[in-house]
Protein backbone atom coordinates (compact mmCIF):
# COMPACT_ATOMS: atom_id res chain seq x y z
CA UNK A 1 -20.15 -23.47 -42.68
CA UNK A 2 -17.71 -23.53 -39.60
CA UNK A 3 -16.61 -20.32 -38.35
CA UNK A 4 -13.32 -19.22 -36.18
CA UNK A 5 -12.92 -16.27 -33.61
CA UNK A 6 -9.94 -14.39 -34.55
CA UNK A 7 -9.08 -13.40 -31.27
CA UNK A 8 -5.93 -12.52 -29.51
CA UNK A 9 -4.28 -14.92 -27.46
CA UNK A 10 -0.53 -15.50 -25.74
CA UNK A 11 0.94 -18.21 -25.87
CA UNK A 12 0.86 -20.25 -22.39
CA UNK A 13 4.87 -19.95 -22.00
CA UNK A 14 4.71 -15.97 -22.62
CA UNK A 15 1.39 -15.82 -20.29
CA UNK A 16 3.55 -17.45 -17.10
CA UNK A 17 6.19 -15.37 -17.38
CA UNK A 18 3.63 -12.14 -17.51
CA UNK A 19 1.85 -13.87 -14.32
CA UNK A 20 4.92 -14.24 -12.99
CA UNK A 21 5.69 -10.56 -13.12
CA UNK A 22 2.28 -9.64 -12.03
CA UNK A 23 2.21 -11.76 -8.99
CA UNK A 24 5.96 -10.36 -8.06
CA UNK A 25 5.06 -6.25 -8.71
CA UNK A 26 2.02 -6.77 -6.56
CA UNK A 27 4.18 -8.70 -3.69
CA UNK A 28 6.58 -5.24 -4.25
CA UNK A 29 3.59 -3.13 -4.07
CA UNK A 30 4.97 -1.62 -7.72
CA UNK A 31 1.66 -0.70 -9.28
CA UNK A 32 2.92 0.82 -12.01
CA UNK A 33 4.91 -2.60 -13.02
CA UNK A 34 0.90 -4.14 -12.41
CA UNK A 35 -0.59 -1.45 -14.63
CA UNK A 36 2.23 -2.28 -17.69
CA UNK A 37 1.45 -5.62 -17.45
CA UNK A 38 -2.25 -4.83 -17.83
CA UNK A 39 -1.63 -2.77 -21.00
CA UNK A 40 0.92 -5.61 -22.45
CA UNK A 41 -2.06 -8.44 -21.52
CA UNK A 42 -5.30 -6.77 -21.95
CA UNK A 43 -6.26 -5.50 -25.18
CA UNK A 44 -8.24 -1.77 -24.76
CA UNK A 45 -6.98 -1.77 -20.51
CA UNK A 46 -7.57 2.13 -20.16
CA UNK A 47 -7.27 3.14 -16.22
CA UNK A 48 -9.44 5.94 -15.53
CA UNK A 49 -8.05 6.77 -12.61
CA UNK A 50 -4.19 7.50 -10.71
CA UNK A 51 -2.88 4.69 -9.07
CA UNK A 52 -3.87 4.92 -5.30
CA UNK A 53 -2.20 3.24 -2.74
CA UNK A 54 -4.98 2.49 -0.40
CA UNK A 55 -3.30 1.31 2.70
CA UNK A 56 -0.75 3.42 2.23
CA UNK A 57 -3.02 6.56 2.46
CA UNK A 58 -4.97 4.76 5.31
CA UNK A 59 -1.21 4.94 7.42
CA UNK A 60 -0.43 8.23 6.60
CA UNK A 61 -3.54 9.15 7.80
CA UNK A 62 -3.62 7.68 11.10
CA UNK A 63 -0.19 8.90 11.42
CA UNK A 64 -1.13 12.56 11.11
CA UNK A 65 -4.08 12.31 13.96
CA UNK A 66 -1.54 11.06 16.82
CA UNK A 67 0.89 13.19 18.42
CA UNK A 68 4.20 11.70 19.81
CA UNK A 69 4.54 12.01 23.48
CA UNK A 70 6.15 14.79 25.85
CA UNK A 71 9.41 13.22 27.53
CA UNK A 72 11.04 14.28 30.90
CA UNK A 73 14.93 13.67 30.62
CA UNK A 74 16.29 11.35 33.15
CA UNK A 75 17.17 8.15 34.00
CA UNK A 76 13.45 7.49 34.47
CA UNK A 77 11.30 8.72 31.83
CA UNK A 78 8.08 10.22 32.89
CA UNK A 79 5.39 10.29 30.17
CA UNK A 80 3.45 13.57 30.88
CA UNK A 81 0.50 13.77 28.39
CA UNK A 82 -0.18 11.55 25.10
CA UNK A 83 -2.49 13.23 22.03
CA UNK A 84 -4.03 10.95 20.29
CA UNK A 85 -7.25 12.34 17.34
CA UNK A 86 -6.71 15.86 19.34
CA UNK A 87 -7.82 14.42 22.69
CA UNK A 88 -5.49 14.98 25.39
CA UNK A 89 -4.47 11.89 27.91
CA UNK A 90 -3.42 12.37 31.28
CA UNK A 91 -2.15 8.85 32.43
CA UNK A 92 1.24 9.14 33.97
CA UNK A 93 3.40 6.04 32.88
CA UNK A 94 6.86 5.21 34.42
CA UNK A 95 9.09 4.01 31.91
CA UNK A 96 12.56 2.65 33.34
CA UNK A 97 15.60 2.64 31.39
């Protein structure tokens, strides 16, 4: 006796155009577009989590621990102290204009 699988499966035509949309959401960073393709391809997909944008998070981060620097007005800016993870830099730097 031969036995078939009776499996889901896309045709190849339908499958390129979903990679196609997969690899251009995650070039846009639109994980949300990458998660609906997911559910459209993958039979049970069932995220667990949020989506989390990694690098993202990483930035805003690293943005939050440095301070922008204190300017004197002038034709020659004088940097007076730089902050950077609460740490306080004295290193005067001439900055012409």
């Amino acid at each position: 006796m031969i036995q078939r699988a009776n499996e889901l499966h896309t045709e190849w035509e339908v499958l390129k155009q979903h990679l196609l949309t997969l690899d251009d959401s995650i070039r846009a960073y639109d994980y949300q577009k990458v998660r609906d393709v997911f559910h459209l391809l993958v039979e049970g997909f069932k995220p667990d989590e949020h989506i989390v944008d990694w690098v993202h998070k990483q930035q805003a981060e690293l943005r939050e621990n440095v301070q922008l620097p204190e300017y004197v007005s002038g034709p020659a800016y004088q940097l007076k102290s730089l902050q950077v993870d609460n740490k306080k830099v004295n290193k005067p730097l001439k900055i012409s204009a």
